[in-house]
PDB file of N, CA and C in Angstrom:
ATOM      1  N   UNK A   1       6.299  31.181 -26.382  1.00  0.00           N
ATOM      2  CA  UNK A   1       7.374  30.561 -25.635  1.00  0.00           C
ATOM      3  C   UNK A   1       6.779  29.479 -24.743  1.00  0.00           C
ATOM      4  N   UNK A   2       7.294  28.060 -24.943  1.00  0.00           N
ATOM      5  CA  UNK A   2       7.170  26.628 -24.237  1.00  0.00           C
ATOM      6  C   UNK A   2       6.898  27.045 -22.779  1.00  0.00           C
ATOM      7  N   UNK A   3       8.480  27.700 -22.370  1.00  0.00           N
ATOM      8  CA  UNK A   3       9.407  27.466 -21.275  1.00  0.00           C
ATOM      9  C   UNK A   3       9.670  26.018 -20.981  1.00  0.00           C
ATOM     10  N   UNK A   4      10.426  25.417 -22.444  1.00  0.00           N
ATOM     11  CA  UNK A   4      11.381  24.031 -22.384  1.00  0.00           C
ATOM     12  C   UNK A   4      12.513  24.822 -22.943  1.00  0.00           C
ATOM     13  N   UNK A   5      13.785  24.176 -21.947  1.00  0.00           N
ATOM     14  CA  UNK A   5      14.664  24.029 -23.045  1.00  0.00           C
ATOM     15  C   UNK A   5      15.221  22.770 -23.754  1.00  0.00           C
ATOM     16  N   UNK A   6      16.154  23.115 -24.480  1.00  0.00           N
ATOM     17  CA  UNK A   6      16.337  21.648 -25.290  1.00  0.00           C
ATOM     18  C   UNK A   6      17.890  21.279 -24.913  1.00  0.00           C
ATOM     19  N   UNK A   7      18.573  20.462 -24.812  1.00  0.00           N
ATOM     20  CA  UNK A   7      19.483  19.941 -24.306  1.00  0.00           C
ATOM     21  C   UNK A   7      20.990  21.158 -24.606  1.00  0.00           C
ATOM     22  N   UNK A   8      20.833  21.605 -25.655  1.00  0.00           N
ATOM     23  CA  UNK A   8      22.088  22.372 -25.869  1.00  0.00           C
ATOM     24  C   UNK A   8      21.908  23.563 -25.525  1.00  0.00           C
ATOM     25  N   UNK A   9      20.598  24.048 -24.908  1.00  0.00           N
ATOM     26  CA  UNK A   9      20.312  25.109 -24.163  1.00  0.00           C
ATOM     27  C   UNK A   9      20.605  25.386 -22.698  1.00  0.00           C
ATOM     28  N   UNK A  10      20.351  24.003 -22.280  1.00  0.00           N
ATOM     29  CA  UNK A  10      20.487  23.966 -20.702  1.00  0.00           C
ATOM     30  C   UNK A  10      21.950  23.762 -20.525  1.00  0.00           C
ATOM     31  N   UNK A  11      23.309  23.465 -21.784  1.00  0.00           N
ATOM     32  CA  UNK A  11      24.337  23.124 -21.458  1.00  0.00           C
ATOM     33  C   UNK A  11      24.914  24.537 -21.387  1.00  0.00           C
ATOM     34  N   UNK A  12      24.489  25.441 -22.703  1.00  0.00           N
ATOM     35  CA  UNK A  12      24.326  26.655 -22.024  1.00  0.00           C
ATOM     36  C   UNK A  12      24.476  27.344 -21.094  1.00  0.00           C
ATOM     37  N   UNK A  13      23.689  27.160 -20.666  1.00  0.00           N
ATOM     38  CA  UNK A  13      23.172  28.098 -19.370  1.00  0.00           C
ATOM     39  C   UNK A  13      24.463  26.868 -18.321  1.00  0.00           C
ATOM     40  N   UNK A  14      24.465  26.117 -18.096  1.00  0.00           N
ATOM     41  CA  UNK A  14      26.210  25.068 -17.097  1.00  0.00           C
ATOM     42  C   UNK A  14      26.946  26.115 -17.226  1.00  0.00           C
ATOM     43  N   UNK A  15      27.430  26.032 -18.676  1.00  0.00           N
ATOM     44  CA  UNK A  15      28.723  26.970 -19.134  1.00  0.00           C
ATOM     45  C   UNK A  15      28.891  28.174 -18.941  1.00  0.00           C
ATOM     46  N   UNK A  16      27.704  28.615 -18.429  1.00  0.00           N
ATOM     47  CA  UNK A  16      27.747  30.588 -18.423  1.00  0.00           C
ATOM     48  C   UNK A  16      27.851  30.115 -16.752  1.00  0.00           C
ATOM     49  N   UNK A  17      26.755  29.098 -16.597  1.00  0.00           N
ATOM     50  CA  UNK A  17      27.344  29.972 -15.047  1.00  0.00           C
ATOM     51  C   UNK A  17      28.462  29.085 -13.973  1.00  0.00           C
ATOM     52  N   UNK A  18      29.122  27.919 -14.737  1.00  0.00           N
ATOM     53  CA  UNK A  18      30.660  27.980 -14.176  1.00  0.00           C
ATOM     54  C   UNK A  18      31.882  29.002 -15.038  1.00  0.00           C
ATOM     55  N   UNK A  19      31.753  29.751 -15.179  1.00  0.00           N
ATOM     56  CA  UNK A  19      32.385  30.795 -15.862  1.00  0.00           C
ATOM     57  C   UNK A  19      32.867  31.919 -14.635  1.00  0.00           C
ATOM     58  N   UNK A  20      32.744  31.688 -13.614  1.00  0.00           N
ATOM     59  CA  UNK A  20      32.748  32.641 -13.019  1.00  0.00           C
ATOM     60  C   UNK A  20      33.553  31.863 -11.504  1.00  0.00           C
ATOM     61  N   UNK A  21      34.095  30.618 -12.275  1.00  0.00           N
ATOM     62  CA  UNK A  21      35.027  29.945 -11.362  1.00  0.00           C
ATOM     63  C   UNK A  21      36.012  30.346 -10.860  1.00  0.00           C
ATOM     64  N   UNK A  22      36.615  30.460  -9.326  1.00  0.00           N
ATOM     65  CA  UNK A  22      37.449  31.233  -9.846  1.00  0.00           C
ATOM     66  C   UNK A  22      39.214  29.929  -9.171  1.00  0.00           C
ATOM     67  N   UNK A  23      38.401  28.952  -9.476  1.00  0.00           N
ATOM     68  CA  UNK A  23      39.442  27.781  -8.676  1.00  0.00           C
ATOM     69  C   UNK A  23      39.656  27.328 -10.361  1.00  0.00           C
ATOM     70  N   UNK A  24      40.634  27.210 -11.432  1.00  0.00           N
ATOM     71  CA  UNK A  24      40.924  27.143 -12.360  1.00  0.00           C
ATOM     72  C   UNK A  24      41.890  25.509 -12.312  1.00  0.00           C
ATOM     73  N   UNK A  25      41.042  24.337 -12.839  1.00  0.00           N
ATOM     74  CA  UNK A  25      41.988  23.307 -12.319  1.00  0.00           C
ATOM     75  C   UNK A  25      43.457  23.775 -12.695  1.00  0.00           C
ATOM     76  N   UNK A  26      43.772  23.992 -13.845  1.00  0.00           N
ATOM     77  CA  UNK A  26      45.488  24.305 -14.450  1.00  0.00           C
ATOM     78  C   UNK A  26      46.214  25.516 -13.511  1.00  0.00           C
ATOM     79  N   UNK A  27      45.552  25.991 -12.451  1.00  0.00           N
ATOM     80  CA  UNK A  27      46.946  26.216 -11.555  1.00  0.00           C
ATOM     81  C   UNK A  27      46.767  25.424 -10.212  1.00  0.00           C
ATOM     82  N   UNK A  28      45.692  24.378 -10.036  1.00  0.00           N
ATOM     83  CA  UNK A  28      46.040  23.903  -8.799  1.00  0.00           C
ATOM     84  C   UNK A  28      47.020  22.667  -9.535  1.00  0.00           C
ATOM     85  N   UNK A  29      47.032  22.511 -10.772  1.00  0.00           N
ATOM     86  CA  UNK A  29      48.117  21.305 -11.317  1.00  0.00           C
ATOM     87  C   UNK A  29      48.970  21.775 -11.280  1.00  0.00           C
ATOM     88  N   UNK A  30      49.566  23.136 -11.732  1.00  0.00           N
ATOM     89  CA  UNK A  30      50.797  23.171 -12.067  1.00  0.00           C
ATOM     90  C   UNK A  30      51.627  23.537 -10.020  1.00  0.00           C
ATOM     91  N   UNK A  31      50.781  23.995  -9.705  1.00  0.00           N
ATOM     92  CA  UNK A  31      51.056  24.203  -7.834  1.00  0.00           C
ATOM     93  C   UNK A  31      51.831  23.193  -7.321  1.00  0.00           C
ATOM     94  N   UNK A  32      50.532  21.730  -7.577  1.00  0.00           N
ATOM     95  CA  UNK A  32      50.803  20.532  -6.996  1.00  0.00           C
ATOM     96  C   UNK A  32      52.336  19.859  -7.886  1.00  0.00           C
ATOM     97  N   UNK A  33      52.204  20.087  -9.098  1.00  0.00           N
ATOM     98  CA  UNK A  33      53.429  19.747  -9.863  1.00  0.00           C
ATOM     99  C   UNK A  33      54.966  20.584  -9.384  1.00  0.00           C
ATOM    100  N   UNK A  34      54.880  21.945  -9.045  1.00  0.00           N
ATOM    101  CA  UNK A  34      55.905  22.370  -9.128  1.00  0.00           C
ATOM    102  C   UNK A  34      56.229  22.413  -7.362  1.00  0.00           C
ATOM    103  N   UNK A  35      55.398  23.181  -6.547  1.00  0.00           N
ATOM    104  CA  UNK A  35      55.403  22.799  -5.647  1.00  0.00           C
ATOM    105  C   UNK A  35      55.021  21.987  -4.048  1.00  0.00           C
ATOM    106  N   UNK A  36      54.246  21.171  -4.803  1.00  0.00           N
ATOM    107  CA  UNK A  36      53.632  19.487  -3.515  1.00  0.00           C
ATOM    108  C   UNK A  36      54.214  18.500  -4.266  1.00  0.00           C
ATOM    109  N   UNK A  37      55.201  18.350  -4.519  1.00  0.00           N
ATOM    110  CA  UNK A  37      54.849  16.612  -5.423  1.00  0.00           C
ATOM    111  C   UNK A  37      54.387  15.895  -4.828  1.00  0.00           C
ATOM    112  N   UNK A  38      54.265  15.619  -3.097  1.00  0.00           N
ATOM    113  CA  UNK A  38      54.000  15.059  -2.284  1.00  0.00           C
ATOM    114  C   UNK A  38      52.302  15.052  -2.643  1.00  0.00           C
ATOM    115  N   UNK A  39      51.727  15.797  -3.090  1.00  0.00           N
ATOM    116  CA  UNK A  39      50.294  15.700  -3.613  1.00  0.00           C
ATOM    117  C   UNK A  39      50.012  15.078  -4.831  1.00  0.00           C
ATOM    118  N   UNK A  40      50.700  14.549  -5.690  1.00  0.00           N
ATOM    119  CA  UNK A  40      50.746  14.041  -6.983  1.00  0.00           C
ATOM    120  C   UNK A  40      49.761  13.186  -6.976  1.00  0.00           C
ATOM    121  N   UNK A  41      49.740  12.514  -6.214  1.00  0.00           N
ATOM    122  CA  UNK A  41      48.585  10.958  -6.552  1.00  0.00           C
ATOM    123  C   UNK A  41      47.485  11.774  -6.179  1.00  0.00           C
ATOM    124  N   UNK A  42      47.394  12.639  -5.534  1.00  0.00           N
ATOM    125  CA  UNK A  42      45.592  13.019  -5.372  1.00  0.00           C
ATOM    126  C   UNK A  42      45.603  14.287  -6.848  1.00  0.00           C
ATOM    127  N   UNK A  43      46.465  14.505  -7.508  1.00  0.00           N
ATOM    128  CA  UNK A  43      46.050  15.489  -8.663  1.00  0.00           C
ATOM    129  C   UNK A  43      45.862  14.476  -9.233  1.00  0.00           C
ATOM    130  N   UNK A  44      46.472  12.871  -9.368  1.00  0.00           N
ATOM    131  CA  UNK A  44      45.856  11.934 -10.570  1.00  0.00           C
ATOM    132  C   UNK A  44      44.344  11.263 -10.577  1.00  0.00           C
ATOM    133  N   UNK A  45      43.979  11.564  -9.082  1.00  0.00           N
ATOM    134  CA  UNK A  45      42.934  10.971  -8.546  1.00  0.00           C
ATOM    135  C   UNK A  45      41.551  12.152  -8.880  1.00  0.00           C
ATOM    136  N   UNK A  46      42.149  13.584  -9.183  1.00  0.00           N
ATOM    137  CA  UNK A  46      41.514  14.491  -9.728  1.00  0.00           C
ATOM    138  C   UNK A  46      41.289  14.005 -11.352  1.00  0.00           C
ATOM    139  N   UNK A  47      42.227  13.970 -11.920  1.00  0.00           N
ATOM    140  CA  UNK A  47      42.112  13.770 -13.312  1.00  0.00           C
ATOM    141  C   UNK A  47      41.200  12.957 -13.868  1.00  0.00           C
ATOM    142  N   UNK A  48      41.498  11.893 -13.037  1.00  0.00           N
ATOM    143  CA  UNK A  48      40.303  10.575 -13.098  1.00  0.00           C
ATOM    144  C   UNK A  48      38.929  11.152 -12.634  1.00  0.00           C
ATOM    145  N   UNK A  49      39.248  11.743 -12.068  1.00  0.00           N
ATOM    146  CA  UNK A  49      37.442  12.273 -11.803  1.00  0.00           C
ATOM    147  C   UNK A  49      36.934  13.162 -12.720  1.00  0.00           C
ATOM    148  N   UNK A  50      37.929  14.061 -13.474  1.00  0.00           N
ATOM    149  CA  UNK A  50      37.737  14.602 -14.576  1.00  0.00           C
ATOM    150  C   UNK A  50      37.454  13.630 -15.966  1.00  0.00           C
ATOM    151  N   UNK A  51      38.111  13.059 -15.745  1.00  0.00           N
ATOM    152  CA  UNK A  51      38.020  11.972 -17.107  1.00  0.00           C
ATOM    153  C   UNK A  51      36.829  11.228 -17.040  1.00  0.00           C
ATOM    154  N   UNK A  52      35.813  10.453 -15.736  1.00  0.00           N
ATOM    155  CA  UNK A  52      35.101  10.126 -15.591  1.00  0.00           C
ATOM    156  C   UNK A  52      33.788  10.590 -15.197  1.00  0.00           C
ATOM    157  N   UNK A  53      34.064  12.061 -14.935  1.00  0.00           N
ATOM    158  CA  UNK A  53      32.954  13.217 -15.108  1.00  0.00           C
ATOM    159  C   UNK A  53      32.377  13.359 -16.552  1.00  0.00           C
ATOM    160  N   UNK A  54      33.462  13.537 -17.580  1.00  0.00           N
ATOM    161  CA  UNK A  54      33.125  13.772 -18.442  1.00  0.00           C
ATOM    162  C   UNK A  54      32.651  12.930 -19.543  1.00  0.00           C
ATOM    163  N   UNK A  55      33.027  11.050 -19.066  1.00  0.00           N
ATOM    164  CA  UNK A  55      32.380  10.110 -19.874  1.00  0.00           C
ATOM    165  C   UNK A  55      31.258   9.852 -19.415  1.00  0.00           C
ATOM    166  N   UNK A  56      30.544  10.436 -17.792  1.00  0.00           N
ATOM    167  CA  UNK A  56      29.298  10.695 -17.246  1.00  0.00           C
ATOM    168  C   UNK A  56      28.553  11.429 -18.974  1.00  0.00           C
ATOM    169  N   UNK A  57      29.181  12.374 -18.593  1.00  0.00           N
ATOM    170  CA  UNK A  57      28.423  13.714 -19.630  1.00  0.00           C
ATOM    171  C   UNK A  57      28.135  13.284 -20.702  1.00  0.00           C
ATOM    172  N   UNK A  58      28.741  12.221 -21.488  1.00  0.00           N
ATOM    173  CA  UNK A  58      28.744  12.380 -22.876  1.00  0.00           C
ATOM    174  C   UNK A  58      27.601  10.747 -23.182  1.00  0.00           C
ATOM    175  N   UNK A  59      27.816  10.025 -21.703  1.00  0.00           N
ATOM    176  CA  UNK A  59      26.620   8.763 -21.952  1.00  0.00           C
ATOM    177  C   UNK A  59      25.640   9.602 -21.866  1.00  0.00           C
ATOM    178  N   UNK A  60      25.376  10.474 -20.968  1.00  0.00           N
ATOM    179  CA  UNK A  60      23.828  11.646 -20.690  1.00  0.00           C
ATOM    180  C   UNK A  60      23.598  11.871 -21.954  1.00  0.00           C
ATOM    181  N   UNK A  61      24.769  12.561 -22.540  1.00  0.00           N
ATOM    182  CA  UNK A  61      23.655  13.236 -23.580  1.00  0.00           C
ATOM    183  C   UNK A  61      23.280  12.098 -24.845  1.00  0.00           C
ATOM    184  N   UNK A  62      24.079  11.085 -24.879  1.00  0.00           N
ATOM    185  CA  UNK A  62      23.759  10.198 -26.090  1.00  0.00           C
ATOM    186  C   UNK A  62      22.298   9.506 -25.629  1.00  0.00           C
ATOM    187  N   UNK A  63      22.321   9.080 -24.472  1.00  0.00           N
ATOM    188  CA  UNK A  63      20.699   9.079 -23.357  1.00  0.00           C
ATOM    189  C   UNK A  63      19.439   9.741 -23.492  1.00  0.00           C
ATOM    190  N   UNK A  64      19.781  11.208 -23.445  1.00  0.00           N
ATOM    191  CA  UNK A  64      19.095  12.113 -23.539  1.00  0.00           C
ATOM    192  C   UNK A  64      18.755  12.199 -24.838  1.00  0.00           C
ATOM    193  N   UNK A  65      19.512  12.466 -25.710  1.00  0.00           N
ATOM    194  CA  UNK A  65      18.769  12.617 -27.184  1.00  0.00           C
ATOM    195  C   UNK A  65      18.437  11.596 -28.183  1.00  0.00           C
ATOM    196  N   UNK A  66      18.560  10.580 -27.564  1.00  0.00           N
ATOM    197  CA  UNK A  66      17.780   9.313 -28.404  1.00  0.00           C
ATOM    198  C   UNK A  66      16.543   8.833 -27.293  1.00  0.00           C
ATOM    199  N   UNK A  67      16.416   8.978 -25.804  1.00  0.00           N
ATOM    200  CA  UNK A  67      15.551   8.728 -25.022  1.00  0.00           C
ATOM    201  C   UNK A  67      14.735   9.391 -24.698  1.00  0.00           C
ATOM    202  N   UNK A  68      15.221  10.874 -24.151  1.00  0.00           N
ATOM    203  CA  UNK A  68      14.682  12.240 -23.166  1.00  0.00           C
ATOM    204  C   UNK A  68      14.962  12.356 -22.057  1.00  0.00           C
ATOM    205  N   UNK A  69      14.566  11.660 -21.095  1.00  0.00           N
ATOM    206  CA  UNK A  69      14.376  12.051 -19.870  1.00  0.00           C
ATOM    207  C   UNK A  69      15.549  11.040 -19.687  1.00  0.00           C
ATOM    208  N   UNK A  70      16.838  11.272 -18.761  1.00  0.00           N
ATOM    209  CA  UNK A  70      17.824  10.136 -18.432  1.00  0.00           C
ATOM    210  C   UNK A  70      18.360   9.942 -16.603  1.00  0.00           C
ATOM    211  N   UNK A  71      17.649   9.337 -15.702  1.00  0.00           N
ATOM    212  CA  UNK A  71      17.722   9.245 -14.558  1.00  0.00           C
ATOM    213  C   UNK A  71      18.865   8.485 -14.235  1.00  0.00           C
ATOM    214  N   UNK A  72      19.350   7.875 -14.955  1.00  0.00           N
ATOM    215  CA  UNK A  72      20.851   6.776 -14.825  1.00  0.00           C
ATOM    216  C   UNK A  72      21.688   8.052 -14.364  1.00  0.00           C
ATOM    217  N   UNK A  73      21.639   8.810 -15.050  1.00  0.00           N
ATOM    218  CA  UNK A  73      23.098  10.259 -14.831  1.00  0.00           C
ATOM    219  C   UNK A  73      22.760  10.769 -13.549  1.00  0.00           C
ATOM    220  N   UNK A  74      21.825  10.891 -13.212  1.00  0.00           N
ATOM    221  CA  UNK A  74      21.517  11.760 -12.036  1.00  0.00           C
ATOM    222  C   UNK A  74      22.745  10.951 -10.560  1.00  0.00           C
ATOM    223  N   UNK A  75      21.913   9.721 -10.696  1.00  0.00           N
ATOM    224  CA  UNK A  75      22.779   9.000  -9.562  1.00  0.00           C
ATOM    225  C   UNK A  75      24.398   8.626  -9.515  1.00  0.00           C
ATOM    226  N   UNK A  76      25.025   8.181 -11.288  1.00  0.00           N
ATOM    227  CA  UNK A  76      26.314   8.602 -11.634  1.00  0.00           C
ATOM    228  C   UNK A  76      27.011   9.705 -10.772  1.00  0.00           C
ATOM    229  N   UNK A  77      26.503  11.083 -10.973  1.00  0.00           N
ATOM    230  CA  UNK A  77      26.327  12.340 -10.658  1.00  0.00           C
ATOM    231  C   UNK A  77      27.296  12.750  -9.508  1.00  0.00           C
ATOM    232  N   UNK A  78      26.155  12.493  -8.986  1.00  0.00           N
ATOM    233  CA  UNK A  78      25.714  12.286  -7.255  1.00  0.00           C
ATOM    234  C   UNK A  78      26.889  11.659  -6.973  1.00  0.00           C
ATOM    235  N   UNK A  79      27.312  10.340  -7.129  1.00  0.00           N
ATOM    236  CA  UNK A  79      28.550   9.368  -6.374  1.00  0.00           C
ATOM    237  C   UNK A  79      29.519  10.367  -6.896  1.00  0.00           C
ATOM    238  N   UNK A  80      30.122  10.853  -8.151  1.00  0.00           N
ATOM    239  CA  UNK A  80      31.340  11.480  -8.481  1.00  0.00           C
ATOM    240  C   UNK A  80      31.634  12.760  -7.779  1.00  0.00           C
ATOM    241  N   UNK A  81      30.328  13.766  -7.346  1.00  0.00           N
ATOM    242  CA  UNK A  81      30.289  14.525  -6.656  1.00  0.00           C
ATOM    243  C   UNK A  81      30.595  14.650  -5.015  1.00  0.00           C
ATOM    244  N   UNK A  82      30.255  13.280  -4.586  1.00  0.00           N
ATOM    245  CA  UNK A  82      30.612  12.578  -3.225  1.00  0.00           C
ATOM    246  C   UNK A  82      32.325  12.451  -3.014  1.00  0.00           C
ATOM    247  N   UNK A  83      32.050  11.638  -4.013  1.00  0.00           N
ATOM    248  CA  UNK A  83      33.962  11.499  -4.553  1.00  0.00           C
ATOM    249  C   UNK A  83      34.763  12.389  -4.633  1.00  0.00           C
ATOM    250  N   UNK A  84      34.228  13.843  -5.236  1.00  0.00           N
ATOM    251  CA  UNK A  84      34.764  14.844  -5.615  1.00  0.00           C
ATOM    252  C   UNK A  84      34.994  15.486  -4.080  1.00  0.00           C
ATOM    253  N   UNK A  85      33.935  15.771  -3.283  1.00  0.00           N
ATOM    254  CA  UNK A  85      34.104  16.187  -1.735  1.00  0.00           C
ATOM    255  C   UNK A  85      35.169  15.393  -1.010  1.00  0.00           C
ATOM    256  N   UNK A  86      34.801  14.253  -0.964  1.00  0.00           N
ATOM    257  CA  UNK A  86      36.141  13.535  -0.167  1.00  0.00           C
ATOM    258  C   UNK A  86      37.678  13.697  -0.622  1.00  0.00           C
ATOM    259  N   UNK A  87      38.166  13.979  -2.113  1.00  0.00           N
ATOM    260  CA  UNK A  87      38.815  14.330  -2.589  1.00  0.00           C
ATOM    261  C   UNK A  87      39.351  15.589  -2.022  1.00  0.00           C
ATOM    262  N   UNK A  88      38.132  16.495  -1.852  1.00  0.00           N
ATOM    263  CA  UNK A  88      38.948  17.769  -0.995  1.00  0.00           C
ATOM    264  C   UNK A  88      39.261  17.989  -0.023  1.00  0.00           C
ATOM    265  N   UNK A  89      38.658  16.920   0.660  1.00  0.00           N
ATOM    266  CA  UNK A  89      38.901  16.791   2.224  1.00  0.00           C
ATOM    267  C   UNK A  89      40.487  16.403   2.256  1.00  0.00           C
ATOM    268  N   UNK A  90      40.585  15.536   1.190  1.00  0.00           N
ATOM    269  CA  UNK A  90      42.168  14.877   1.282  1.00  0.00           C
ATOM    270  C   UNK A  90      43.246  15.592   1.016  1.00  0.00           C
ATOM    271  N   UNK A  91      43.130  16.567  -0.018  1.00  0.00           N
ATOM    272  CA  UNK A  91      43.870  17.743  -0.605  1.00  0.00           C
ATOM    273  C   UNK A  91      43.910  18.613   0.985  1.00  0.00           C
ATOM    274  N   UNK A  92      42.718  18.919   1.586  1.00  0.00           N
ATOM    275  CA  UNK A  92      42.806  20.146   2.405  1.00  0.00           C
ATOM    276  C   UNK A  92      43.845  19.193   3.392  1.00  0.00           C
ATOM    277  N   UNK A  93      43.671  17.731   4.063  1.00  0.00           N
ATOM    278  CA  UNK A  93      44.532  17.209   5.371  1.00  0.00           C
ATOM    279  C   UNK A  93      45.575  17.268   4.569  1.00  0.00           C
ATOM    280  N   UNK A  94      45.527  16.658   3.306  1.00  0.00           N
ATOM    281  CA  UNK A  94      47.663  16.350   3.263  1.00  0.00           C
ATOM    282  C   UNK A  94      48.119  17.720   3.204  1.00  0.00           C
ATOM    283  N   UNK A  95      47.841  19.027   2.311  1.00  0.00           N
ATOM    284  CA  UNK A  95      48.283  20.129   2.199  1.00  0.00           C
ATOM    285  C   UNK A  95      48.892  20.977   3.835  1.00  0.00           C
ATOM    286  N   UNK A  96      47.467  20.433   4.754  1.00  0.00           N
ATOM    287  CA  UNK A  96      48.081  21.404   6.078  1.00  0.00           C
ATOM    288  C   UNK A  96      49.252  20.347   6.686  1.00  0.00           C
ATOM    289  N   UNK A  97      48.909  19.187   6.298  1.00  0.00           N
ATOM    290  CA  UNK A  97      50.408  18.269   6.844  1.00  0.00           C
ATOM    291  C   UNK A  97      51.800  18.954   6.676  1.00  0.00           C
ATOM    292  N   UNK A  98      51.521  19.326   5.427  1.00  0.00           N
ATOM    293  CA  UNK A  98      52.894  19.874   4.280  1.00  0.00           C
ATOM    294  C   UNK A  98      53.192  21.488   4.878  1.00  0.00           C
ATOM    295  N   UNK A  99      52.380  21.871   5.534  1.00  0.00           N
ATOM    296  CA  UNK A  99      52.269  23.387   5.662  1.00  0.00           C
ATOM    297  C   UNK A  99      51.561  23.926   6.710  1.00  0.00           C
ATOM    298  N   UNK A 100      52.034  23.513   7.841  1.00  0.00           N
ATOM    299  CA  UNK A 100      51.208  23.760   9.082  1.00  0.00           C
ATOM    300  C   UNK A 100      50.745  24.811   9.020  1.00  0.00           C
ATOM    301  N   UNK A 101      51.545  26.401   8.456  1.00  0.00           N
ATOM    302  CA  UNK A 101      50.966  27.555   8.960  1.00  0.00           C
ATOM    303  C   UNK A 101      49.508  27.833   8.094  1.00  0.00           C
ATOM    304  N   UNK A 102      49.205  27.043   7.156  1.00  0.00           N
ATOM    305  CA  UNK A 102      47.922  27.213   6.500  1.00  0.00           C
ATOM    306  C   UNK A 102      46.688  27.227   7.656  1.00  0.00           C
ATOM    307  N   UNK A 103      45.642  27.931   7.685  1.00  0.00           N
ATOM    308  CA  UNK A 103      44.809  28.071   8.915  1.00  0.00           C
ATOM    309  C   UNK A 103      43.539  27.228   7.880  1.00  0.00           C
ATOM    310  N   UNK A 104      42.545  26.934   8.924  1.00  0.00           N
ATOM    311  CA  UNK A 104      41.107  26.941   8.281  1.00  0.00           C
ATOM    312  C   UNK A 104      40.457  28.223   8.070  1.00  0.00           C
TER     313      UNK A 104
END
């Protein structure tokens, strides 16, 4: 045994261990859909980060397996993840707007 893994190993091991999520995007959509509409533009502003998370993922791996090593994704990454935090910050202020009795 190396101790390398090879790209569909380490995606692997992502997948096992967000598995144990227990924030499931498809009920904070259907929540915000049925009851925030007032949140609508930040579930589209989610989507887009989903959609652009995942065209992150798929330049990586076309990167990765014709190159190896791919440092472009790392910093991609990083900003969507930034993005992704401020995103919740925005969800958490408009939601207690909508719903004062929600506590921190």
């Amino acid at each position: 045994m190396t101790g390398k893994l090879d790209y569909n190993q380490a995606l692997d091991l992502s997948i096992e261990a967000g598995r144990d999520d227990t924030r499931p995007f498809w009920e904070l959509s259907t929540l915000v859909t049925l009851y925030f509409p007032e949140l609508d533009h930040l579930r589209e502003r989610l989507l887009d980060l989903r959609d652009t998370g995942a065209a992150l993922l798929a330049g990586h791996r076309r990167r990765y397996t014709s190159q190896g090593v791919d440092s472009q994704a790392v910093e991609g990454m990083r900003r969507l993840l930034g993005t992704l935090d401020e995103l919740e910050r925005d969800f958490d202020t408009c939601l207690r707007e909508l719903v004062p009795e929600i506590r921190p």
